[in-house]
N, C-alpha and C. Protein backbone atom coordinates (compact mmCIF):
# COMPACT_ATOMS: atom_id res chain seq x y z
N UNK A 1 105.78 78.79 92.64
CA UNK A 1 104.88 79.92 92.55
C UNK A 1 103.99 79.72 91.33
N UNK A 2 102.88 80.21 91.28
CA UNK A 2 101.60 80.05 90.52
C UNK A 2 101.06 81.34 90.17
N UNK A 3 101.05 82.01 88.73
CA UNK A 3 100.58 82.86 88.48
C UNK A 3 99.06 82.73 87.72
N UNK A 4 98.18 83.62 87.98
CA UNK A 4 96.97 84.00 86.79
C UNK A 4 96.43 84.68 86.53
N UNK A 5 96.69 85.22 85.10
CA UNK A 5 96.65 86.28 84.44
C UNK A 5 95.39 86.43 83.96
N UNK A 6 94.13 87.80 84.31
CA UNK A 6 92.99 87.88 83.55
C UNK A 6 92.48 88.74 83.44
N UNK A 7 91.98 89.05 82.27
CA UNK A 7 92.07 90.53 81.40
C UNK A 7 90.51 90.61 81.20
N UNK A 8 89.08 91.06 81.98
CA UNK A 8 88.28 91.32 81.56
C UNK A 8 87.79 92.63 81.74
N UNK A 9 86.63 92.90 81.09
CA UNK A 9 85.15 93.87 81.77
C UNK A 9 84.40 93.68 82.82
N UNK A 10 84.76 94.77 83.90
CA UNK A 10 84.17 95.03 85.00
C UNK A 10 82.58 95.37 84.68
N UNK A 11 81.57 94.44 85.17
CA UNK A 11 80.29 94.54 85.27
C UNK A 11 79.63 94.62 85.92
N UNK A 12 80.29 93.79 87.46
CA UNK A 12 79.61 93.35 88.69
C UNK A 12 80.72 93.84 90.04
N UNK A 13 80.39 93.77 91.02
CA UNK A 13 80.93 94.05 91.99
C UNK A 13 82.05 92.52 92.78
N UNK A 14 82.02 91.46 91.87
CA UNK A 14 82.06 90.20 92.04
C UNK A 14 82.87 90.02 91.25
N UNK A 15 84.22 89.20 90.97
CA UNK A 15 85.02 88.57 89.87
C UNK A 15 85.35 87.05 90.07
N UNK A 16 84.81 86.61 88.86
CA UNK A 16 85.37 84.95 89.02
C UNK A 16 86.58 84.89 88.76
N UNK A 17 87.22 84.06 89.70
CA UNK A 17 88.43 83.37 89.40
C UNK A 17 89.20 82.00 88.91
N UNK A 18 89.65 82.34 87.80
CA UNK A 18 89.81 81.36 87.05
C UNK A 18 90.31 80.23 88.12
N UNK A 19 90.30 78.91 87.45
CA UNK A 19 91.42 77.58 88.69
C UNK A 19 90.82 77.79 89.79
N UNK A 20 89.61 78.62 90.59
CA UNK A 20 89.06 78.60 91.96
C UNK A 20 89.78 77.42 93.12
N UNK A 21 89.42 76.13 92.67
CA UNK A 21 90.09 75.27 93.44
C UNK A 21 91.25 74.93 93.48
N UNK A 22 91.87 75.33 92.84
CA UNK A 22 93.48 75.44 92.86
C UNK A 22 94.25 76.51 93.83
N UNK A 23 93.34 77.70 94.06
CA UNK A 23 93.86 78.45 94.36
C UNK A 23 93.20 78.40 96.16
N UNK A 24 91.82 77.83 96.28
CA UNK A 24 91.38 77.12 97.52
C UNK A 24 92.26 77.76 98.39
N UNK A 25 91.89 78.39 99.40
CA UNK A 25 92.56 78.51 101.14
C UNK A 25 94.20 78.76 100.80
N UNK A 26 94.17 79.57 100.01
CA UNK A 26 95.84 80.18 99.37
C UNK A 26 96.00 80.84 99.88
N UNK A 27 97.00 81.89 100.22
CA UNK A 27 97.57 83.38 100.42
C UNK A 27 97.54 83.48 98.80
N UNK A 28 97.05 84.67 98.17
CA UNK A 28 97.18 85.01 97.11
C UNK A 28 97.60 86.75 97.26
N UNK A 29 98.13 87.36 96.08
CA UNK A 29 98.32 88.46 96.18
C UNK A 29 97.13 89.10 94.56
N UNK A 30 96.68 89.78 94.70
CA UNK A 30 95.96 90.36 93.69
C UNK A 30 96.17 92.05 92.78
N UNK A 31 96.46 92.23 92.28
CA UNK A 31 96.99 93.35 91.46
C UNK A 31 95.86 93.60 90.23
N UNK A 32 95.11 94.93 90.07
CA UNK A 32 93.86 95.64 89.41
C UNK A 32 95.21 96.82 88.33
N UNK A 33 95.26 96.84 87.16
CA UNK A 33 95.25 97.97 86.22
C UNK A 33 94.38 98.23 85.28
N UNK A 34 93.95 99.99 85.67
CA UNK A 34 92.95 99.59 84.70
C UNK A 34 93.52 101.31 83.99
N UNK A 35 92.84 101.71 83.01
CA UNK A 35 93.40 102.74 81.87
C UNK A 35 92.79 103.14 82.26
N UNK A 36 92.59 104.34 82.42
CA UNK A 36 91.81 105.42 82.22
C UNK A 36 92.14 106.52 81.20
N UNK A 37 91.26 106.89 80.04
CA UNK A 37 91.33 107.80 79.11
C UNK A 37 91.69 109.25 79.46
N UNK A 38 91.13 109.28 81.03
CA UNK A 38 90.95 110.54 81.38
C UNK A 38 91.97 111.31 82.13
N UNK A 39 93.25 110.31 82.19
CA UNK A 39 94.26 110.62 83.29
C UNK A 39 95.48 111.09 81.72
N UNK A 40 96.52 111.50 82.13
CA UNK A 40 97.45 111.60 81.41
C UNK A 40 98.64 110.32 80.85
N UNK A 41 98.59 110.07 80.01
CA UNK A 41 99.44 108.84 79.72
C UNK A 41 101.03 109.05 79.91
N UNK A 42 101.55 107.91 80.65
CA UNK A 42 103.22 107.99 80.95
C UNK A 42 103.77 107.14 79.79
N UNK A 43 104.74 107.25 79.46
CA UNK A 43 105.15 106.15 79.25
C UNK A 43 106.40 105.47 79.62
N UNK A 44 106.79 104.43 79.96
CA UNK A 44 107.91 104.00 80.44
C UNK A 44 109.25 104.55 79.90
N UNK A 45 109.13 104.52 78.86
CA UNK A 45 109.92 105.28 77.72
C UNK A 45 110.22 106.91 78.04
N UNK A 46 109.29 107.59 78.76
CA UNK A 46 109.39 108.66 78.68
C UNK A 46 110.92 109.66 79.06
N UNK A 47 111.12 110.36 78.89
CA UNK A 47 112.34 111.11 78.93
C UNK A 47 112.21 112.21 79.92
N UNK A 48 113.00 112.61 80.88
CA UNK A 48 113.00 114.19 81.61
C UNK A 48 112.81 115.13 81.04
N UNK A 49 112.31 116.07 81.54
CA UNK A 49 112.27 117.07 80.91
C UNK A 49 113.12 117.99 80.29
N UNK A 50 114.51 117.35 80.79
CA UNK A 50 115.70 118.53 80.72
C UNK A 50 116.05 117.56 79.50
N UNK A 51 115.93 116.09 78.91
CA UNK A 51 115.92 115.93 77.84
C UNK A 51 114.75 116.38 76.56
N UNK A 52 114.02 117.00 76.56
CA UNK A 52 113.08 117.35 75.54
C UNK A 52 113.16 119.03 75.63
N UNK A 53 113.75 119.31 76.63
CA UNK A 53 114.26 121.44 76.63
C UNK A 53 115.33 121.64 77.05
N UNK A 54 116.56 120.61 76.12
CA UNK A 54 117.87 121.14 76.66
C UNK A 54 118.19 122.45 76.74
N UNK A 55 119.58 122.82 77.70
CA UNK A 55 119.86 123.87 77.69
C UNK A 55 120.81 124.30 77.07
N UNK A 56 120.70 125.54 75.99
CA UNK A 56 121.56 125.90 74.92
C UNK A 56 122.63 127.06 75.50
N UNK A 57 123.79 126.31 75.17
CA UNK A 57 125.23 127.17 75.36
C UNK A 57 125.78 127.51 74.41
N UNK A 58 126.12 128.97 74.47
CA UNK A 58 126.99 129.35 73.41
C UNK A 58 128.24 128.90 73.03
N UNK A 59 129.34 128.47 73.71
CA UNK A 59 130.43 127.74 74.19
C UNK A 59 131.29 127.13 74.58
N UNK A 60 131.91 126.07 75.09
CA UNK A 60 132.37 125.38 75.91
C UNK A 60 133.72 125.33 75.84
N UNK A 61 134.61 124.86 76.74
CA UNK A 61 135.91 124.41 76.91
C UNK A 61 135.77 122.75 77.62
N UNK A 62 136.62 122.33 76.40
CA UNK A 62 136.42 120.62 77.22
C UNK A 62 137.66 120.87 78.39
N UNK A 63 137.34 119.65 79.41
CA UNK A 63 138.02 119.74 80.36
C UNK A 63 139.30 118.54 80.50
N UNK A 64 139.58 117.85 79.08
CA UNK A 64 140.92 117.22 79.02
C UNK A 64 139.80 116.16 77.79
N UNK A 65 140.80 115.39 77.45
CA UNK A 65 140.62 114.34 76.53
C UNK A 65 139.78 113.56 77.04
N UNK A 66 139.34 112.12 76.07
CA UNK A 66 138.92 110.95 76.83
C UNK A 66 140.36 109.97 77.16
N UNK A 67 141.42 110.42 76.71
CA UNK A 67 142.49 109.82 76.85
C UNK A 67 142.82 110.03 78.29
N UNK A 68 142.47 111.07 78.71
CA UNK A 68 143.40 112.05 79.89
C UNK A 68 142.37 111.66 80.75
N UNK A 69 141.19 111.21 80.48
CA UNK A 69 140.18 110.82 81.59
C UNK A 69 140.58 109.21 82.10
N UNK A 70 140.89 108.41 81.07
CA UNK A 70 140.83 107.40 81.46
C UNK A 70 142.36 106.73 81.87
N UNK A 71 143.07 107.67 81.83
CA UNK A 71 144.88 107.47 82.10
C UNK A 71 144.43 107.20 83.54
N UNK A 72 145.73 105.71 83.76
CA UNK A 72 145.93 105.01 85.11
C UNK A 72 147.03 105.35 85.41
């Protein structure tokens, strides 16, 4: 397998491709990311929501040890 990676500015309706003849009468697969300022940013990193507004309990009762959990 043959990858190529290329990172420019969209100007034209047209993109050169790097290695052209290498890649000659290929099946290729092609993949476009582009940023947009205007959309909301994710990040991979990001967390649920139920981690950033946990829910606060007044109380608890544990329900046995970690001993008693992991007894065979």
């Amino acid at each position: 397998m043959y990858a190529v990676e290329v990172e420019l500015d969209v100007q034209e309706p047209y993109l050169k491709i790097p290695n052209y003849e290498r890649l000659k009468n290929k099946h290729v697969r092609v993949l476009f990311i582009a940023e947009d300022e205007s959309l909301p940013l994710l990040s991979k990193t990001s967390l649920p929501n139920v981690y950033l507004n946990p829910i606060v309990v007044d109380s608890y009762d544990a329900l046995g040890s970690r001993d008693d959990w992991h007894a065979r």
